[in-house]
PDB file of N, CA and C in Angstrom:
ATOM      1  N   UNK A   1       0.825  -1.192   0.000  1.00  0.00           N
ATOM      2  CA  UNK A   1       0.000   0.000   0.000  1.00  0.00           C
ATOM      3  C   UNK A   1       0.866   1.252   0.000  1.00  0.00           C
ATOM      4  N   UNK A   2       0.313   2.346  -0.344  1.00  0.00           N
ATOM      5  CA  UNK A   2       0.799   3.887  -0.370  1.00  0.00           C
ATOM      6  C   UNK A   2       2.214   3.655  -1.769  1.00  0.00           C
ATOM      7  N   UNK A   3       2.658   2.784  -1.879  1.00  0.00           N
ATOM      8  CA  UNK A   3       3.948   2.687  -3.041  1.00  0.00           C
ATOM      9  C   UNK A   3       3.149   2.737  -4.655  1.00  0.00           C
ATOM     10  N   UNK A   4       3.813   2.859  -5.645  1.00  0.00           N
ATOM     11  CA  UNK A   4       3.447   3.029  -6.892  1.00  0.00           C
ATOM     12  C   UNK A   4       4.010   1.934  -7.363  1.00  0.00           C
ATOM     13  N   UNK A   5       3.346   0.843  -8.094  1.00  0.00           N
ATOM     14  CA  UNK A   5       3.778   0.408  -8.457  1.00  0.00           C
ATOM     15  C   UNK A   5       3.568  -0.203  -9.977  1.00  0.00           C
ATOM     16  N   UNK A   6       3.973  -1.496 -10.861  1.00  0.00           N
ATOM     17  CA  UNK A   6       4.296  -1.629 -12.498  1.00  0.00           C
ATOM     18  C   UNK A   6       3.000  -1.397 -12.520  1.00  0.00           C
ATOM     19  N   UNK A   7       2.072  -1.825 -12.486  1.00  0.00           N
ATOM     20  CA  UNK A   7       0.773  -1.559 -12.956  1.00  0.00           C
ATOM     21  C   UNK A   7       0.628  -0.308 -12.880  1.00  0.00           C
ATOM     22  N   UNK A   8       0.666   0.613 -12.212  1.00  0.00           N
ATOM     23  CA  UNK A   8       0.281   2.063 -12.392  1.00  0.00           C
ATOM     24  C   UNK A   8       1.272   2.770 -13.092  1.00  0.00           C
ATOM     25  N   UNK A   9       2.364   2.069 -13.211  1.00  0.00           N
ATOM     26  CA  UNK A   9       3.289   2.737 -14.387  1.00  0.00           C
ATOM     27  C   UNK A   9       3.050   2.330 -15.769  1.00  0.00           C
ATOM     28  N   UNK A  10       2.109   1.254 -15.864  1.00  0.00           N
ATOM     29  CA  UNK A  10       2.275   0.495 -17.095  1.00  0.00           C
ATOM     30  C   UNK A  10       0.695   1.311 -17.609  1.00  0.00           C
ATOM     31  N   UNK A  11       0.112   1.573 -17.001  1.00  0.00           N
ATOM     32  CA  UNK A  11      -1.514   2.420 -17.130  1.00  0.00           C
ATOM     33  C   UNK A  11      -0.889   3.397 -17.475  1.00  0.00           C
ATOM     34  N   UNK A  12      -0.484   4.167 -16.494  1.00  0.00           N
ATOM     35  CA  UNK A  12      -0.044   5.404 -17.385  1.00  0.00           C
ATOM     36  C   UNK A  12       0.821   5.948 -18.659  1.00  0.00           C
ATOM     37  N   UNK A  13       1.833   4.342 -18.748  1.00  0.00           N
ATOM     38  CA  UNK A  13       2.624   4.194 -20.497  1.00  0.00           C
ATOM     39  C   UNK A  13       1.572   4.233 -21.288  1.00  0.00           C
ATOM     40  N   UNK A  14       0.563   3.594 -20.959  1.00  0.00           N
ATOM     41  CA  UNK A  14      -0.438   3.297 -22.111  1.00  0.00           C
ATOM     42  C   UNK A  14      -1.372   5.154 -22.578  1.00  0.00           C
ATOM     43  N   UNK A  15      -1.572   5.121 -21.520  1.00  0.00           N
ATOM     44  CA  UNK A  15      -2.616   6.444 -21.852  1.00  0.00           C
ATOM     45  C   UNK A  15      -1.164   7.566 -22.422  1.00  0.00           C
ATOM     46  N   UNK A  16      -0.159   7.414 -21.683  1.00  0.00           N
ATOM     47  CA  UNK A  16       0.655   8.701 -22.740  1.00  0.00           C
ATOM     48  C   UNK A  16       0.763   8.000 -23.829  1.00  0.00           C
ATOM     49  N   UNK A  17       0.815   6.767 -24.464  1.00  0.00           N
ATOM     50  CA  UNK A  17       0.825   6.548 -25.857  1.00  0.00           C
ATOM     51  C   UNK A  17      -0.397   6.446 -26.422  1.00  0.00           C
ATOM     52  N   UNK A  18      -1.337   6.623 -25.735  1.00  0.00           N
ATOM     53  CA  UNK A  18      -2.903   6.761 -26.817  1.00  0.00           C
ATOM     54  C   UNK A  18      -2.680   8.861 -26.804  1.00  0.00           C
ATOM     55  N   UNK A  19      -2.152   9.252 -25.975  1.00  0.00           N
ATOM     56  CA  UNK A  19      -2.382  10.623 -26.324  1.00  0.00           C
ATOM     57  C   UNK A  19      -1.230  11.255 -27.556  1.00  0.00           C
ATOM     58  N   UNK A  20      -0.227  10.684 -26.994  1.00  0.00           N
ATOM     59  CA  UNK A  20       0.747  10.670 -28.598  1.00  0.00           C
ATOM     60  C   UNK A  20       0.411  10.211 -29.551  1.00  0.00           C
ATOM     61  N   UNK A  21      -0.488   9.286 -29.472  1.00  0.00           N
ATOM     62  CA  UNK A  21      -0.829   8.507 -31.103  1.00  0.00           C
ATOM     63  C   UNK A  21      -2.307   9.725 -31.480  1.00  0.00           C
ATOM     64  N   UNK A  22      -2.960  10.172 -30.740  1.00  0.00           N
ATOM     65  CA  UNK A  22      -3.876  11.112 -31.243  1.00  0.00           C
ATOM     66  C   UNK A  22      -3.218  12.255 -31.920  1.00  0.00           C
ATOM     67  N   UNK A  23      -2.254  12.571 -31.085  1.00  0.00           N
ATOM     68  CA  UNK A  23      -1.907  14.135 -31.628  1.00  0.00           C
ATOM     69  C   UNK A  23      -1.043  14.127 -33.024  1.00  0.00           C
ATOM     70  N   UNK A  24      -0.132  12.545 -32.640  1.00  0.00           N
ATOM     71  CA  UNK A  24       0.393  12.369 -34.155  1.00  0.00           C
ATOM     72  C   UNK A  24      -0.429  12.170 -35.419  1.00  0.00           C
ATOM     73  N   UNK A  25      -1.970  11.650 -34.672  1.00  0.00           N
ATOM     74  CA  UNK A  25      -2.960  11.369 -36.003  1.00  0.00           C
ATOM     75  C   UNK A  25      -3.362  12.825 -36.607  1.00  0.00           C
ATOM     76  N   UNK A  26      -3.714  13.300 -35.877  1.00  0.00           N
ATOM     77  CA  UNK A  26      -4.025  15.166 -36.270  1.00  0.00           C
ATOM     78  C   UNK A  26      -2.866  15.946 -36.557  1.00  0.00           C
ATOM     79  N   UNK A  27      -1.644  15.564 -36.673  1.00  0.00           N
ATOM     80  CA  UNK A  27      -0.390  16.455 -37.438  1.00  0.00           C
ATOM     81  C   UNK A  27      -0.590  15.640 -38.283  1.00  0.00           C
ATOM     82  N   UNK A  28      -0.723  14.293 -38.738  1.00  0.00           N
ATOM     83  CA  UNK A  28      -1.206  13.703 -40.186  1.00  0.00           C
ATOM     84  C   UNK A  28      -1.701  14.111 -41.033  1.00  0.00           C
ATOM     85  N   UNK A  29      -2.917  14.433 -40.198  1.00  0.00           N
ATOM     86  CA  UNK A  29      -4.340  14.743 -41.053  1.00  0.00           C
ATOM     87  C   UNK A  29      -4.329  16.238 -41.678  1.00  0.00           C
ATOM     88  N   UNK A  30      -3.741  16.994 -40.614  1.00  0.00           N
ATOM     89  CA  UNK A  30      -3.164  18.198 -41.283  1.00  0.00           C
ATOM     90  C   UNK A  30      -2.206  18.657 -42.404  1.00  0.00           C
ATOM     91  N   UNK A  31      -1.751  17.894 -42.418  1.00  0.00           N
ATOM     92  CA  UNK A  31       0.083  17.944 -42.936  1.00  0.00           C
ATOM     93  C   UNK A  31      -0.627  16.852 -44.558  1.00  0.00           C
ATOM     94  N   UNK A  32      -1.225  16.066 -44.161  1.00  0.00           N
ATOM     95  CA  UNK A  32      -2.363  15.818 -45.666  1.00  0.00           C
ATOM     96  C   UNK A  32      -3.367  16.580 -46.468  1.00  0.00           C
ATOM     97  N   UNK A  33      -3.507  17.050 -45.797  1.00  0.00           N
ATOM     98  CA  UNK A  33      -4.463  18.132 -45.887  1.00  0.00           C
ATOM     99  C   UNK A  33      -4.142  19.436 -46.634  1.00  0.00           C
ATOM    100  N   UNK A  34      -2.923  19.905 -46.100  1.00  0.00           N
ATOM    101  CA  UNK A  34      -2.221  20.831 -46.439  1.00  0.00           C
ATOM    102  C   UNK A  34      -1.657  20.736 -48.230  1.00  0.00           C
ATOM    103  N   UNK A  35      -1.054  19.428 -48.037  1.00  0.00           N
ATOM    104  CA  UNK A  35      -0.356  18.910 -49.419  1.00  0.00           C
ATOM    105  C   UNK A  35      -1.487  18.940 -50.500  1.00  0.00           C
ATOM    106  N   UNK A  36      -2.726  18.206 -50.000  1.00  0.00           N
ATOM    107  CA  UNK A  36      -3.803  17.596 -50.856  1.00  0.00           C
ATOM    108  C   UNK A  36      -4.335  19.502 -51.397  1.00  0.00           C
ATOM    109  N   UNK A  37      -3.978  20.390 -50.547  1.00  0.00           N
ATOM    110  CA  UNK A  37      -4.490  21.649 -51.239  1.00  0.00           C
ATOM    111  C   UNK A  37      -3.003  22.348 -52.332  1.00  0.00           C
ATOM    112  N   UNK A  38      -1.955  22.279 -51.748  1.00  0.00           N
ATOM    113  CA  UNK A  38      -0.893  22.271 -52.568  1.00  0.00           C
ATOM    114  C   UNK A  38      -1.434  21.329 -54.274  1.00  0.00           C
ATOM    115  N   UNK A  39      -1.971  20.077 -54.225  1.00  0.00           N
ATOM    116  CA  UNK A  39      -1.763  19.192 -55.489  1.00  0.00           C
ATOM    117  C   UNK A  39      -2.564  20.074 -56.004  1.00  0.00           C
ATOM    118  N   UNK A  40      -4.002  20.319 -55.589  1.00  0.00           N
ATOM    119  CA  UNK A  40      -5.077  20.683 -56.339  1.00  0.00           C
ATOM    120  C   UNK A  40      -4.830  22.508 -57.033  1.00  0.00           C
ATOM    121  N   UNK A  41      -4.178  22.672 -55.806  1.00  0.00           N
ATOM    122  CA  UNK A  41      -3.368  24.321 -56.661  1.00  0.00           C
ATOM    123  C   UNK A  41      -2.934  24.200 -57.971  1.00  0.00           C
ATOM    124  N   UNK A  42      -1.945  23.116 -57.858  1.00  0.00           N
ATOM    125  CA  UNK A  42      -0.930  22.776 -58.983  1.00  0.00           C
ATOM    126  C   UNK A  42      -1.712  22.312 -60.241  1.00  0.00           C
ATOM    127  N   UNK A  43      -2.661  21.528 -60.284  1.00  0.00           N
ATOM    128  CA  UNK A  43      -3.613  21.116 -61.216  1.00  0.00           C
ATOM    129  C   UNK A  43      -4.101  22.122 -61.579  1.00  0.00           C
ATOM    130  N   UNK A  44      -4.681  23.392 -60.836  1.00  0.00           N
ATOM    131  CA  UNK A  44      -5.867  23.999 -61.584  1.00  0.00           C
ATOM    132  C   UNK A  44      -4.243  25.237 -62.202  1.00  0.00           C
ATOM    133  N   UNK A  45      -3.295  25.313 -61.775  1.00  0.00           N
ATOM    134  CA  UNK A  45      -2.364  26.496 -62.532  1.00  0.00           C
ATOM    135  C   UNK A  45      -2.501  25.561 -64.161  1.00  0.00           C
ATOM    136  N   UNK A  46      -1.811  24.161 -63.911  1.00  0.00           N
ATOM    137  CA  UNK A  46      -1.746  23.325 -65.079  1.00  0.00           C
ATOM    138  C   UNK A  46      -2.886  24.033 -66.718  1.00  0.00           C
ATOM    139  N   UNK A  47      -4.175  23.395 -65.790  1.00  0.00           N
ATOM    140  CA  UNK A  47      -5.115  23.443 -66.623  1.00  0.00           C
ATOM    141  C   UNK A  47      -5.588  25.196 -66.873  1.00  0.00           C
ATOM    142  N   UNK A  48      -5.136  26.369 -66.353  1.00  0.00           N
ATOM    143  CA  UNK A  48      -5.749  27.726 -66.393  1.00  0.00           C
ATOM    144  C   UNK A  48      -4.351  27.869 -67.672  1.00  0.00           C
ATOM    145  N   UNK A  49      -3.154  27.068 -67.581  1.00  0.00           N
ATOM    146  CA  UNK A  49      -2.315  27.194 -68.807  1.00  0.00           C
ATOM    147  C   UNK A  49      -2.284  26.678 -69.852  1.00  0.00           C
ATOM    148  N   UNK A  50      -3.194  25.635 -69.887  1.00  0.00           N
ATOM    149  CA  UNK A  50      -3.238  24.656 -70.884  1.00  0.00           C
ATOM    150  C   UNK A  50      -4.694  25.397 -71.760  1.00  0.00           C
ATOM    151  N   UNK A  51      -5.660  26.231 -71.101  1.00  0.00           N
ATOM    152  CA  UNK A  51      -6.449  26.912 -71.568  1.00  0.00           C
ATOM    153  C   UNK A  51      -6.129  27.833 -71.965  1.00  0.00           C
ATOM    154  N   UNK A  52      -5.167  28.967 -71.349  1.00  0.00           N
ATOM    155  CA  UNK A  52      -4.602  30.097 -72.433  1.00  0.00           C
ATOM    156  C   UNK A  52      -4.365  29.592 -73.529  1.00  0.00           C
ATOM    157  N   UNK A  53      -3.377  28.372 -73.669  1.00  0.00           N
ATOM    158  CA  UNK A  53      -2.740  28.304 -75.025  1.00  0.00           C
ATOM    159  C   UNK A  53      -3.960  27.049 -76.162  1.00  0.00           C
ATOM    160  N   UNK A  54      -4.872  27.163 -75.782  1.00  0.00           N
ATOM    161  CA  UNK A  54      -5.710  26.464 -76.536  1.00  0.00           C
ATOM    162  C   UNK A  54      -5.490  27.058 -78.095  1.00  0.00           C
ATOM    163  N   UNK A  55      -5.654  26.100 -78.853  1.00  0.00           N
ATOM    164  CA  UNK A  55      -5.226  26.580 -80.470  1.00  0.00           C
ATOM    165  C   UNK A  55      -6.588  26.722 -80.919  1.00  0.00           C
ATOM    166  N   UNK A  56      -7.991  26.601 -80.356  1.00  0.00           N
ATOM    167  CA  UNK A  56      -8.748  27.309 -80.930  1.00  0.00           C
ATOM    168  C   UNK A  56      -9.195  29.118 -80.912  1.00  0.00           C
ATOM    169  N   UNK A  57      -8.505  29.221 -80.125  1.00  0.00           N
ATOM    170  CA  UNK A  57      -8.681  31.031 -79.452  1.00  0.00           C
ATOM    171  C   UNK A  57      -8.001  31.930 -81.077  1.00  0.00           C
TER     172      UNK A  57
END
């Protein structure tokens, strides 16, 4: 009694690695997120250039 012991160290490994694995899931999701608006930038410059130079104009 009153001592700390593996089990309450091993509970609390666990919950700091479910809170690290959340926060790493949401710098994921962000950091995808981010890129996935980067690609779609890049596509629509593509295609707003591929429409200037259309050879029917």
């Amino acid at each position: 009694m009153g001592g700390f012991n593996f089990g309450d160290m091993l509970v609390q490994l666990v919950f700091l690695g479910i809170i690290i694995l959340i926060i790493l899931v949401i710098i994921g999701l962000i950091r995808s997120s981010i890129e996935r608006r980067k690609q779609i930038w890049r596509m629509e410059e593509k295609i707003n250039s591929l429409t200037k130079h259309d050879p029917k104009d």
